[in-house]
PDB file of N, CA and C in Angstrom:
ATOM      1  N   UNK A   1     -49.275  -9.033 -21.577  1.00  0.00           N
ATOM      2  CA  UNK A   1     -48.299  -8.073 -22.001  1.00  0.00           C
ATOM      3  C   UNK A   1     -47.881  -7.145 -20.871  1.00  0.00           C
ATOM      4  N   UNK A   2     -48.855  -6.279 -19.971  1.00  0.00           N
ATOM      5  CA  UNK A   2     -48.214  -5.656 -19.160  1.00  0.00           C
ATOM      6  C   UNK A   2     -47.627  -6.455 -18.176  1.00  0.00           C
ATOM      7  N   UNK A   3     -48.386  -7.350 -17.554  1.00  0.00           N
ATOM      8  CA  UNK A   3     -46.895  -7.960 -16.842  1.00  0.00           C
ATOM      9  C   UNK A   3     -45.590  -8.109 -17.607  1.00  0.00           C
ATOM     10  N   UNK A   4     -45.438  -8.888 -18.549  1.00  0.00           N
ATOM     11  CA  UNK A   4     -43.932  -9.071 -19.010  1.00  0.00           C
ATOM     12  C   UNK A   4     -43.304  -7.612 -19.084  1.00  0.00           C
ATOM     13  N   UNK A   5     -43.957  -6.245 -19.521  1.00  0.00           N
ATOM     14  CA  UNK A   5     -43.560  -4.683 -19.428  1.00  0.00           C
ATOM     15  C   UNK A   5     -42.918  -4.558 -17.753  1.00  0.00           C
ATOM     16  N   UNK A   6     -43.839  -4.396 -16.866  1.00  0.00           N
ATOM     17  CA  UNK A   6     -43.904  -4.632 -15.790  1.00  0.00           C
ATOM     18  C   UNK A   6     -42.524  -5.471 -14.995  1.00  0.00           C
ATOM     19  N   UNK A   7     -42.393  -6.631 -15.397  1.00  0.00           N
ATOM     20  CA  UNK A   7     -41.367  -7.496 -15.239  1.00  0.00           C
ATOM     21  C   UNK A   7     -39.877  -6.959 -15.336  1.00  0.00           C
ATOM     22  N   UNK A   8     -40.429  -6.344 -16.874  1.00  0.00           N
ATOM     23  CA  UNK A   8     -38.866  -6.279 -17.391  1.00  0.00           C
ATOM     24  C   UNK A   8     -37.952  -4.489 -16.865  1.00  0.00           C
ATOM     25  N   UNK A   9     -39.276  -3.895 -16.577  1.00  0.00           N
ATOM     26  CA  UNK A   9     -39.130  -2.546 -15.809  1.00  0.00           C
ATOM     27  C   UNK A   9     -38.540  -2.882 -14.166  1.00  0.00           C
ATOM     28  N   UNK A  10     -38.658  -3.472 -14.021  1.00  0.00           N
ATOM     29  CA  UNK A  10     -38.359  -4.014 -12.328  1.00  0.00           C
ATOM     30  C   UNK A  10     -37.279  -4.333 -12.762  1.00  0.00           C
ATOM     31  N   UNK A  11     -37.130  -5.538 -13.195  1.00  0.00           N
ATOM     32  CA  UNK A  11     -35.792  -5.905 -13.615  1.00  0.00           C
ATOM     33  C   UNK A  11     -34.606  -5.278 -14.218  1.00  0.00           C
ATOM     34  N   UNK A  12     -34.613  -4.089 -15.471  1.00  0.00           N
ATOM     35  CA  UNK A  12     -34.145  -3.042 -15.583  1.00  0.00           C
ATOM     36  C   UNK A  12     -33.714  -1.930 -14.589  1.00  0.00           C
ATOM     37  N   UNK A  13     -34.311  -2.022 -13.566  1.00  0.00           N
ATOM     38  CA  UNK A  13     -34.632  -0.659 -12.310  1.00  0.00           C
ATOM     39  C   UNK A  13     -33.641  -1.344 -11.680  1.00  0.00           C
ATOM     40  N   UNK A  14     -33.541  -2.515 -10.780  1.00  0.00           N
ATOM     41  CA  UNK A  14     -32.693  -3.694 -10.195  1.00  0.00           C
ATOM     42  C   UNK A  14     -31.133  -3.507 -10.654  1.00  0.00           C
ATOM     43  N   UNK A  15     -31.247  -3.929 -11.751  1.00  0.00           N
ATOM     44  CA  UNK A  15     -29.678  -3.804 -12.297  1.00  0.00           C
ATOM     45  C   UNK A  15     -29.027  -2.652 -12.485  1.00  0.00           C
ATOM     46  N   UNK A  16     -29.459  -1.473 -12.529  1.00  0.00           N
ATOM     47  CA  UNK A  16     -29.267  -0.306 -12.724  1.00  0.00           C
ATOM     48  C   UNK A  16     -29.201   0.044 -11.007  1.00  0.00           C
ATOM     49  N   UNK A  17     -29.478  -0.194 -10.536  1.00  0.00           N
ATOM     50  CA  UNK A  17     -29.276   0.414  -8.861  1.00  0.00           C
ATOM     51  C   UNK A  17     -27.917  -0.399  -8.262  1.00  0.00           C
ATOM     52  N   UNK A  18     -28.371  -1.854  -9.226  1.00  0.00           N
ATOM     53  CA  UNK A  18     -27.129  -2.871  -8.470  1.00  0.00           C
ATOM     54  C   UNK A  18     -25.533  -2.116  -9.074  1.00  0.00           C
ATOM     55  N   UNK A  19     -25.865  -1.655 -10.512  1.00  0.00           N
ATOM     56  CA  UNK A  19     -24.927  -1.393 -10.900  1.00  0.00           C
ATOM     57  C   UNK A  19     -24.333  -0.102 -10.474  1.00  0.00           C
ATOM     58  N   UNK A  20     -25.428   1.036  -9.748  1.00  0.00           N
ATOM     59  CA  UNK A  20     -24.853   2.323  -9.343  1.00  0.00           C
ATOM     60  C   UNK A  20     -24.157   1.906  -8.348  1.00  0.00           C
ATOM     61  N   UNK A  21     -24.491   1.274  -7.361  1.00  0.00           N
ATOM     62  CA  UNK A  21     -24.268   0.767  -5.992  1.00  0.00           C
ATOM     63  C   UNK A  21     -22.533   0.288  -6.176  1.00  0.00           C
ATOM     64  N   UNK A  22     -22.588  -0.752  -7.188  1.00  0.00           N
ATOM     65  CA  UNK A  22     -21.505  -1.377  -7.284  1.00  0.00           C
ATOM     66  C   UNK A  22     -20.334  -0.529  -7.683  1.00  0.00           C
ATOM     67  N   UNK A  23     -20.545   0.546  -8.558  1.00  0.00           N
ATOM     68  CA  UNK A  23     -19.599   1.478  -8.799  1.00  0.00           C
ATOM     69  C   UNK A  23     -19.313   2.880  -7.849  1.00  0.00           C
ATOM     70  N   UNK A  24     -20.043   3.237  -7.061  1.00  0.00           N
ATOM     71  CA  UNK A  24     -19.977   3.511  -6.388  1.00  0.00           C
ATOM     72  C   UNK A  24     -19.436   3.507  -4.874  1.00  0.00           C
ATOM     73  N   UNK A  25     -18.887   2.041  -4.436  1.00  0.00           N
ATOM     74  CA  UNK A  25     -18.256   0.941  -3.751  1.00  0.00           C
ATOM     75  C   UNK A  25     -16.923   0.954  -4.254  1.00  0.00           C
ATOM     76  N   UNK A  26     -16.388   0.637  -5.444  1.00  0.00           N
ATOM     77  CA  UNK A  26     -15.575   0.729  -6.113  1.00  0.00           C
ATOM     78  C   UNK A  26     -14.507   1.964  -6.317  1.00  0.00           C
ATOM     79  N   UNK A  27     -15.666   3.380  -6.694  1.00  0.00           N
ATOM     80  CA  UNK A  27     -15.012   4.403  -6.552  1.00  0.00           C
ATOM     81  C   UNK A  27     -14.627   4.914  -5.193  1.00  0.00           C
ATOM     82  N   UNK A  28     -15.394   4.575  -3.834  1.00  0.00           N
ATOM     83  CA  UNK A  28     -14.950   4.806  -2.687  1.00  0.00           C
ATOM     84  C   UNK A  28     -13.725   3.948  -2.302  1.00  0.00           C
ATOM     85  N   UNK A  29     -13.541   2.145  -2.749  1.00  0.00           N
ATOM     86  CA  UNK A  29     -11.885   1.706  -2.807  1.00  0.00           C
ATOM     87  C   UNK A  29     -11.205   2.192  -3.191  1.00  0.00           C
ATOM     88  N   UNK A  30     -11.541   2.859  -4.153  1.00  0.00           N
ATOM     89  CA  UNK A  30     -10.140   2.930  -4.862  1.00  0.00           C
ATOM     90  C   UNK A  30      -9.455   4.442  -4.426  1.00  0.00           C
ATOM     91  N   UNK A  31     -10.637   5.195  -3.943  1.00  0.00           N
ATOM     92  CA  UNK A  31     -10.225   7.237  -3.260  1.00  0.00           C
ATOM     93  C   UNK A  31      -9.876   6.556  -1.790  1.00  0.00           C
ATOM     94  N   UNK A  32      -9.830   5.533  -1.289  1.00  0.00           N
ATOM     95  CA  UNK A  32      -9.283   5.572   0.127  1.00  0.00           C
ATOM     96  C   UNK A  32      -7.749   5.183   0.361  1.00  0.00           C
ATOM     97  N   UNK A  33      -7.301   5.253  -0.503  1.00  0.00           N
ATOM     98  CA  UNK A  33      -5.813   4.748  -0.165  1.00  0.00           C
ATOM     99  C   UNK A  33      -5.009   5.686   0.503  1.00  0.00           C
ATOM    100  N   UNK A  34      -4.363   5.419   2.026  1.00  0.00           N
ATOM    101  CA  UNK A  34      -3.989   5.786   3.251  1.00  0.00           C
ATOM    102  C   UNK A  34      -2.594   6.626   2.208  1.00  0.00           C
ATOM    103  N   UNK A  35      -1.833   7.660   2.469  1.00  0.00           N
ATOM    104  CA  UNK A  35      -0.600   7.907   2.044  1.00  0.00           C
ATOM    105  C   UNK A  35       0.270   7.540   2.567  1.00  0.00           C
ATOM    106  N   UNK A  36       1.710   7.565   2.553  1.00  0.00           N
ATOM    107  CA  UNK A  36       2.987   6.410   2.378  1.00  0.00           C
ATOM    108  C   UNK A  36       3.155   6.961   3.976  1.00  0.00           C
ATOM    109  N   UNK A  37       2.955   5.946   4.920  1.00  0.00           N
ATOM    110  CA  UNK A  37       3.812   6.395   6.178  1.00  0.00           C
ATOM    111  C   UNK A  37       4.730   6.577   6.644  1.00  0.00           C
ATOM    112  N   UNK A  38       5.218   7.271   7.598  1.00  0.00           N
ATOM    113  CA  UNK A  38       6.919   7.153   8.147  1.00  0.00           C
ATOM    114  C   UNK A  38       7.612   6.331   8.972  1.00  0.00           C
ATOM    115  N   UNK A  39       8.567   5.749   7.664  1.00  0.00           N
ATOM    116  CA  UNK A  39       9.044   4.852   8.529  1.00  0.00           C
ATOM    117  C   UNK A  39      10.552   4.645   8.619  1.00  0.00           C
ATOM    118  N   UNK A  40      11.132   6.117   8.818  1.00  0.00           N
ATOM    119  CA  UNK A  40      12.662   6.580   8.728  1.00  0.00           C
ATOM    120  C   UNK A  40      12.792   6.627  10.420  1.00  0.00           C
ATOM    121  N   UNK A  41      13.844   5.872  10.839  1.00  0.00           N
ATOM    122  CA  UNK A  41      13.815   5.456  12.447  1.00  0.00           C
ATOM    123  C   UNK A  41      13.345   4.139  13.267  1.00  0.00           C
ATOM    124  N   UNK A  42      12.009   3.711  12.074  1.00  0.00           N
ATOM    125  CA  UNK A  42      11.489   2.537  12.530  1.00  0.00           C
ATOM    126  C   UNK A  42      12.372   1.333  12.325  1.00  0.00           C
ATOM    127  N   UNK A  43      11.551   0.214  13.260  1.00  0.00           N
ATOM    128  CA  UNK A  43      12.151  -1.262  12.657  1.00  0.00           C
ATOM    129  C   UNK A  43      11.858  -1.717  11.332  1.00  0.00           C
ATOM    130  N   UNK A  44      12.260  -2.137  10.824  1.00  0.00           N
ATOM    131  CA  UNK A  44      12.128  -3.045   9.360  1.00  0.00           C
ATOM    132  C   UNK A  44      10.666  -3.884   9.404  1.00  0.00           C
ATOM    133  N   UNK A  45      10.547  -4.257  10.450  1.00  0.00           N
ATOM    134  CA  UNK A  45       9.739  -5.297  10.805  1.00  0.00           C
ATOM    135  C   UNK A  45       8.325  -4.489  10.932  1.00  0.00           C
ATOM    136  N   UNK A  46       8.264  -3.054  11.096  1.00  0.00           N
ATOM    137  CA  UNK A  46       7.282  -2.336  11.134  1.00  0.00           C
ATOM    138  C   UNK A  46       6.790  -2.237   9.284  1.00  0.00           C
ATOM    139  N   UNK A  47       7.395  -1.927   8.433  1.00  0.00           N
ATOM    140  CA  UNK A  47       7.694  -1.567   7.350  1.00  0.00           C
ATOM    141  C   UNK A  47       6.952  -2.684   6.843  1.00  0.00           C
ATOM    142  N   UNK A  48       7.383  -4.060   6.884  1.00  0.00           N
ATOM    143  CA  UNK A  48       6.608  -5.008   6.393  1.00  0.00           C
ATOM    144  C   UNK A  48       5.039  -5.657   7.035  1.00  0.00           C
ATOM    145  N   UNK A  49       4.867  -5.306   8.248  1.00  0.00           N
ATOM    146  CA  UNK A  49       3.403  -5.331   8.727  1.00  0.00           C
ATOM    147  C   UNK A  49       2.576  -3.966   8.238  1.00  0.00           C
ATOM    148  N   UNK A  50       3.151  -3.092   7.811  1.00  0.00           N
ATOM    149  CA  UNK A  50       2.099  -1.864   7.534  1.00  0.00           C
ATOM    150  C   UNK A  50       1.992  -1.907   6.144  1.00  0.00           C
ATOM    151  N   UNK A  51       2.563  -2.401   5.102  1.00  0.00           N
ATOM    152  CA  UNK A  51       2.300  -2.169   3.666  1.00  0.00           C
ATOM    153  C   UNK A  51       1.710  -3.182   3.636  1.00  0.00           C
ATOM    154  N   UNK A  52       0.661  -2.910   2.647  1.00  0.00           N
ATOM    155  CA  UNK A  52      -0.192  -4.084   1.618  1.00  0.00           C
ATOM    156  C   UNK A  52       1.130  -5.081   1.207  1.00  0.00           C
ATOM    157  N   UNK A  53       0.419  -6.281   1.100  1.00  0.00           N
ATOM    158  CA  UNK A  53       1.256  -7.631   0.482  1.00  0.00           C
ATOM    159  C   UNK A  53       1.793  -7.275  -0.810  1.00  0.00           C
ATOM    160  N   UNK A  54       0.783  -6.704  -1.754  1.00  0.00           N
ATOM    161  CA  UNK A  54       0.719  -6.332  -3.208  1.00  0.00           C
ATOM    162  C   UNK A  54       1.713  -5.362  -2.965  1.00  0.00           C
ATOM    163  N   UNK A  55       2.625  -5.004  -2.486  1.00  0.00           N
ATOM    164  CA  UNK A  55       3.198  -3.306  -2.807  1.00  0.00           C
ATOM    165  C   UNK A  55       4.353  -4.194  -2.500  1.00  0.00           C
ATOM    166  N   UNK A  56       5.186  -3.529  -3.744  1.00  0.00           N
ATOM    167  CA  UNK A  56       6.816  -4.276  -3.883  1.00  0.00           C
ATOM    168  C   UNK A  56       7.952  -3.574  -3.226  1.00  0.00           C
ATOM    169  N   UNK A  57       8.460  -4.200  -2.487  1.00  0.00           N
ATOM    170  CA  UNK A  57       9.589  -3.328  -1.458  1.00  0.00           C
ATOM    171  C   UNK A  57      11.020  -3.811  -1.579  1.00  0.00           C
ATOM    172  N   UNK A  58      11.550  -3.194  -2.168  1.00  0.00           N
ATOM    173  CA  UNK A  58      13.249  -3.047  -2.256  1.00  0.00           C
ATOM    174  C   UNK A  58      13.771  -2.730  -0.832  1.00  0.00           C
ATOM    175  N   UNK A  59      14.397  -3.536  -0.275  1.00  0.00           N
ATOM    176  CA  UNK A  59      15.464  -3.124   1.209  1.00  0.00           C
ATOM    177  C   UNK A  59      17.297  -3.302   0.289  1.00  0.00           C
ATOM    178  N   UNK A  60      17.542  -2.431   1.057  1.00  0.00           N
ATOM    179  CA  UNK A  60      18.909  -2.602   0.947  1.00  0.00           C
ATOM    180  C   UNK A  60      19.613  -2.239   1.933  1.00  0.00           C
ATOM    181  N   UNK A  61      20.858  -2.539   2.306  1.00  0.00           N
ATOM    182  CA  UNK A  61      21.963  -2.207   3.549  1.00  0.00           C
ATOM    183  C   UNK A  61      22.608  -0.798   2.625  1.00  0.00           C
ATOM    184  N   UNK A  62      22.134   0.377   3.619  1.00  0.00           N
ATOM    185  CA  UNK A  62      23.268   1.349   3.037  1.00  0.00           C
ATOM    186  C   UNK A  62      24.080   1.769   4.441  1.00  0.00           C
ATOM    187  N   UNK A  63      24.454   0.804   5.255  1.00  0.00           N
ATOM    188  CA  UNK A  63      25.552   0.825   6.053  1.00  0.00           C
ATOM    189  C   UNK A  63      27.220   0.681   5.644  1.00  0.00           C
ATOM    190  N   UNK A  64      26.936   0.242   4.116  1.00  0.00           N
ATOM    191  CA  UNK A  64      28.196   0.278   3.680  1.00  0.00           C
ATOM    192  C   UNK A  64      28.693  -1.485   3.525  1.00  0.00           C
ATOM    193  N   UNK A  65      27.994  -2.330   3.983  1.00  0.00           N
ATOM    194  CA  UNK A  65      28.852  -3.902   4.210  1.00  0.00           C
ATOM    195  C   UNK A  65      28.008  -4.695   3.017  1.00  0.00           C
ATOM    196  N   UNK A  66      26.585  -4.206   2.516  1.00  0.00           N
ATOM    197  CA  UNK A  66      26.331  -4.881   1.119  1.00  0.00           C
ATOM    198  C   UNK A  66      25.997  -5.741   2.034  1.00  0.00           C
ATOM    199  N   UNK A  67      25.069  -6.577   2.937  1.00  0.00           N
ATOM    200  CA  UNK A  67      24.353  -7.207   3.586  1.00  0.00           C
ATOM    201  C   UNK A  67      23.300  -8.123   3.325  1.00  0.00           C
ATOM    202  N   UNK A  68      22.911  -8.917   3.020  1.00  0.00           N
ATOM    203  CA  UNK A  68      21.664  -9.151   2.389  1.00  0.00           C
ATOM    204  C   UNK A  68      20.617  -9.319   3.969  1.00  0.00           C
ATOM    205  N   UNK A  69      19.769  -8.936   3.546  1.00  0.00           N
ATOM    206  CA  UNK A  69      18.800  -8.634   5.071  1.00  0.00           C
ATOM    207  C   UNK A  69      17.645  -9.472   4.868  1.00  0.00           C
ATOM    208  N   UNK A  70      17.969 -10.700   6.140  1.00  0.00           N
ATOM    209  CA  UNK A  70      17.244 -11.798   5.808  1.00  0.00           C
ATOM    210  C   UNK A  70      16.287 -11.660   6.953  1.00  0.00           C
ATOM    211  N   UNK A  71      16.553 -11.356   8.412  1.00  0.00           N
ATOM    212  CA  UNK A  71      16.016 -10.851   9.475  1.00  0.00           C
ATOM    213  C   UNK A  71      15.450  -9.233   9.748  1.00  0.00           C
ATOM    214  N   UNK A  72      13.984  -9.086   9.207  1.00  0.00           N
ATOM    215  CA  UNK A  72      13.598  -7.823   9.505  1.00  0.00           C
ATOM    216  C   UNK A  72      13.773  -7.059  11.168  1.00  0.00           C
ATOM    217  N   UNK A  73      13.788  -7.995  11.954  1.00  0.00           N
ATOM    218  CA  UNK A  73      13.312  -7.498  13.467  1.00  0.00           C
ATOM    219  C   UNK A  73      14.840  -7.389  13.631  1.00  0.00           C
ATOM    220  N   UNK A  74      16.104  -7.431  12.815  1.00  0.00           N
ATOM    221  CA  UNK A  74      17.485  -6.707  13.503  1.00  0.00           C
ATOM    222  C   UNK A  74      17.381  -5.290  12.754  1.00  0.00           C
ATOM    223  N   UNK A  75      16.671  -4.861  11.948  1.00  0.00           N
ATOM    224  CA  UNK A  75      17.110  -3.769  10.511  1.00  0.00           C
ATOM    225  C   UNK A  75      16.460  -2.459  11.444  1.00  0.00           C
ATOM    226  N   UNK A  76      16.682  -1.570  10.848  1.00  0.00           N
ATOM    227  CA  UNK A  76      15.917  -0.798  11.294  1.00  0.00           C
ATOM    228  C   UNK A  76      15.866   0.737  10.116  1.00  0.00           C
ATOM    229  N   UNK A  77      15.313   1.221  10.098  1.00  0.00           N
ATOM    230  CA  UNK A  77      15.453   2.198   8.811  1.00  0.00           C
ATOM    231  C   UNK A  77      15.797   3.391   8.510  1.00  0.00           C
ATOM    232  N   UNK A  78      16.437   3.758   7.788  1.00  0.00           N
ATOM    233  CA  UNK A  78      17.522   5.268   7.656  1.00  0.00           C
ATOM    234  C   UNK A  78      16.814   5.965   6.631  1.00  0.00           C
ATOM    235  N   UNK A  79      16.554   5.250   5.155  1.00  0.00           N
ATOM    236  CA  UNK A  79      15.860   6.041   3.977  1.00  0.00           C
ATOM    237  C   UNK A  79      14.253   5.581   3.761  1.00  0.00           C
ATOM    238  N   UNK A  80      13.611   5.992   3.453  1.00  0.00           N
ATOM    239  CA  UNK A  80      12.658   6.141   2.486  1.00  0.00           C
ATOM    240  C   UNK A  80      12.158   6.141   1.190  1.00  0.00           C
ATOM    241  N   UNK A  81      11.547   5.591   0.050  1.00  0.00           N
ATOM    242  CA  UNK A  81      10.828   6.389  -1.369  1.00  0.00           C
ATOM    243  C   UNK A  81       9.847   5.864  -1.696  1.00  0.00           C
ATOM    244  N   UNK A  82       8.776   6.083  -1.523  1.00  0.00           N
ATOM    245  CA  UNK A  82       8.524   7.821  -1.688  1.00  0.00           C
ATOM    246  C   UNK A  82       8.310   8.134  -0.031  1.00  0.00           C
ATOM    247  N   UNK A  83       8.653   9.688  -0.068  1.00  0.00           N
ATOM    248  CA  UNK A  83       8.843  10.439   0.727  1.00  0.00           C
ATOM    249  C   UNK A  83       7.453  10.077   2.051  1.00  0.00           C
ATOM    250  N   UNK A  84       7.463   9.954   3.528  1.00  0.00           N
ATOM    251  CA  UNK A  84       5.966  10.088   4.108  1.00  0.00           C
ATOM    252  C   UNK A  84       5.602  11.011   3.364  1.00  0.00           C
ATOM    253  N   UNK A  85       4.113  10.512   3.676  1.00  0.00           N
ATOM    254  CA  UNK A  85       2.615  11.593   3.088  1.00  0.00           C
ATOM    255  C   UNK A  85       2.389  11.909   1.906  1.00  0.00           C
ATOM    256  N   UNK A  86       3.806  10.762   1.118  1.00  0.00           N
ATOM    257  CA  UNK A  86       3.174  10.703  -0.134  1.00  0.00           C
ATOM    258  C   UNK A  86       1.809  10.109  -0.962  1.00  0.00           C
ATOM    259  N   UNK A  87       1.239  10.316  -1.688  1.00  0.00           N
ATOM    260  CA  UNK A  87       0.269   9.455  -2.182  1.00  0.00           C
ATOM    261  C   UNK A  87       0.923   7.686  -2.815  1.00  0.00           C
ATOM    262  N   UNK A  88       0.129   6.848  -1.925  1.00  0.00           N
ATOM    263  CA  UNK A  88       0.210   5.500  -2.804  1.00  0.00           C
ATOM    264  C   UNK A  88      -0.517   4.929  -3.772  1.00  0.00           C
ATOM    265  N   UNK A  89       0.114   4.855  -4.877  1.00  0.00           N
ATOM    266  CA  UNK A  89      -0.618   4.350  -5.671  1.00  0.00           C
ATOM    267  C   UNK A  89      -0.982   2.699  -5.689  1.00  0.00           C
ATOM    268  N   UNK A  90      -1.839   1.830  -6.370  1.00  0.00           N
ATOM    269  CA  UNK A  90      -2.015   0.709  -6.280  1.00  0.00           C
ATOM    270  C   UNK A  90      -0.731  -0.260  -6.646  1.00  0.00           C
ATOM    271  N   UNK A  91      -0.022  -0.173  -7.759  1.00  0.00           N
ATOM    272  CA  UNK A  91       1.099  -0.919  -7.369  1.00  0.00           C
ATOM    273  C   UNK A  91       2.639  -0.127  -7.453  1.00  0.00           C
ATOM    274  N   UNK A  92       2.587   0.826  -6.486  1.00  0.00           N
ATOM    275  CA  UNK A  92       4.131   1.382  -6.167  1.00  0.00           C
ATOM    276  C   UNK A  92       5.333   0.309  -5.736  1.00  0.00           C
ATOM    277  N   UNK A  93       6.303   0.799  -6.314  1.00  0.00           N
ATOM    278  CA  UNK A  93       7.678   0.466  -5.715  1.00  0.00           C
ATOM    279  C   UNK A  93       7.828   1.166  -4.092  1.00  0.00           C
ATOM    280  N   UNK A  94       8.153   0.396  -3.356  1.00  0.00           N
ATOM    281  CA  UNK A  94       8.737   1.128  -2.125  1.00  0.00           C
ATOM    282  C   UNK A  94      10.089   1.031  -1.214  1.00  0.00           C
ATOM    283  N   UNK A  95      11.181   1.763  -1.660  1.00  0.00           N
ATOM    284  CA  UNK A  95      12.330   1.393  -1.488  1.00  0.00           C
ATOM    285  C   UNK A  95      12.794   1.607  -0.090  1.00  0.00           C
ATOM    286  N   UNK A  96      13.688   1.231   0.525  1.00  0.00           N
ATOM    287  CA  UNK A  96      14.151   1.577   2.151  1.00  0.00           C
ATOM    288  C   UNK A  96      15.539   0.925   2.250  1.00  0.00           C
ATOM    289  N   UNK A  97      16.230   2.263   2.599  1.00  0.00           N
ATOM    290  CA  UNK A  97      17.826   2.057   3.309  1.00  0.00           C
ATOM    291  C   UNK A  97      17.891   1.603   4.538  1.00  0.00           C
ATOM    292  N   UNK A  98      18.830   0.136   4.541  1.00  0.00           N
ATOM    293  CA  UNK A  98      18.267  -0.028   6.486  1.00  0.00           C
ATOM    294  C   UNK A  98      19.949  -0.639   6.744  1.00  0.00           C
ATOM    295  N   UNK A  99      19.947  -0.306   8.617  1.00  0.00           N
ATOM    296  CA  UNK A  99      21.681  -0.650   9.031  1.00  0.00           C
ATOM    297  C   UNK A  99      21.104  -1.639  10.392  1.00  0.00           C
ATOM    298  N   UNK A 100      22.087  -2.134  10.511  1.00  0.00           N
ATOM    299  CA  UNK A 100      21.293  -3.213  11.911  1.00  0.00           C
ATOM    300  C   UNK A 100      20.956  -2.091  12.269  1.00  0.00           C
ATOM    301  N   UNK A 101      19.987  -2.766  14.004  1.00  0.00           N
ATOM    302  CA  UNK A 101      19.663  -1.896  14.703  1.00  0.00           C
ATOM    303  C   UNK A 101      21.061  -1.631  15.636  1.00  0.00           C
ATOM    304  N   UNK A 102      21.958  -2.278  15.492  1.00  0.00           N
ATOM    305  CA  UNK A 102      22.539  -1.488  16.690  1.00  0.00           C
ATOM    306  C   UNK A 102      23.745  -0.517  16.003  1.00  0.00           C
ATOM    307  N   UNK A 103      23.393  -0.253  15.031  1.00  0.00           N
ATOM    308  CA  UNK A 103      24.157   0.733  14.051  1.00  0.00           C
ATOM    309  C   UNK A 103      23.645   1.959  14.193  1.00  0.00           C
ATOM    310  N   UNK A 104      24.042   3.074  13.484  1.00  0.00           N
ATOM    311  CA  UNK A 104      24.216   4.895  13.265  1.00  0.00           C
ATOM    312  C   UNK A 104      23.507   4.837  11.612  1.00  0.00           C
ATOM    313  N   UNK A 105      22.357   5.482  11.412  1.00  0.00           N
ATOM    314  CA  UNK A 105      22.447   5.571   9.802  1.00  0.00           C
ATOM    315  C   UNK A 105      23.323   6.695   9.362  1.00  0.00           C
ATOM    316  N   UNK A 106      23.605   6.030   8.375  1.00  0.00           N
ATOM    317  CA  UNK A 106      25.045   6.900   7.679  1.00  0.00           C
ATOM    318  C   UNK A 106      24.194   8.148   7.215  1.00  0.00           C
ATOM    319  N   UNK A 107      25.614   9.067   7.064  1.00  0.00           N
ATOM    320  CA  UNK A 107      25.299  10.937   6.730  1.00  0.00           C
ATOM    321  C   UNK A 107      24.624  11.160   5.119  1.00  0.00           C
ATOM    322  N   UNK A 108      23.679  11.791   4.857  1.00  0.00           N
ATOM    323  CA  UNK A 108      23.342  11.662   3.400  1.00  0.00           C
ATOM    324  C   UNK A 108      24.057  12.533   3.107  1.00  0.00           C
TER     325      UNK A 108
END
């Protein structure tokens, strides 16, 4: 009998540490998320190497010609949303106004 007590106390103690451990891991993923960087001025091509895969990004041409922007490394970026230094959440929208690069971004 005391072994199987014994046994099942170890074993109880085990899962309970595995399980603090594990949530604890968890709650540190999920409090580290970096806030929204700036990327008003940058290339396009920056924009898509710095966001997570998972995070959905709307581009659009607000140069005025309605563009569809198939080449990131010509774009370069005028708007933002959400604002830098915003907080990101796990699955945000992230929208961006972009004009070639050898364009002026237009006046807001």
């Amino acid at each position: 009998m005391r072994v199987r007590a014994r046994a099942a106390t170890v074993t109880a103690a085990l899962f309970l540490a595995t399980a603090a451990t594990t949530g604890t891991a968890l709650a540190e993923g999920s409090a580290a998320r970096p806030p929204m960087p700036a990327f008003v001025g940058k290339g396009l091509i920056h924009v898509v190497n710095k966001l997570d895969m998972r995070t959905k990004l709307d581009v659009r041409d607000i140069g005025g010609g309605h563009r569809t922007v198939l080449w990131p490394f010509n774009w370069k970026v005028c708007t933002q949303s959400p604002a830098a230094g915003a907080p990101l959440a796990e699955h945000i929208r992230v929208s961006v106004g972009v004009v070639k690069k050898t364009e002026r971004c237009p006046k807001r």
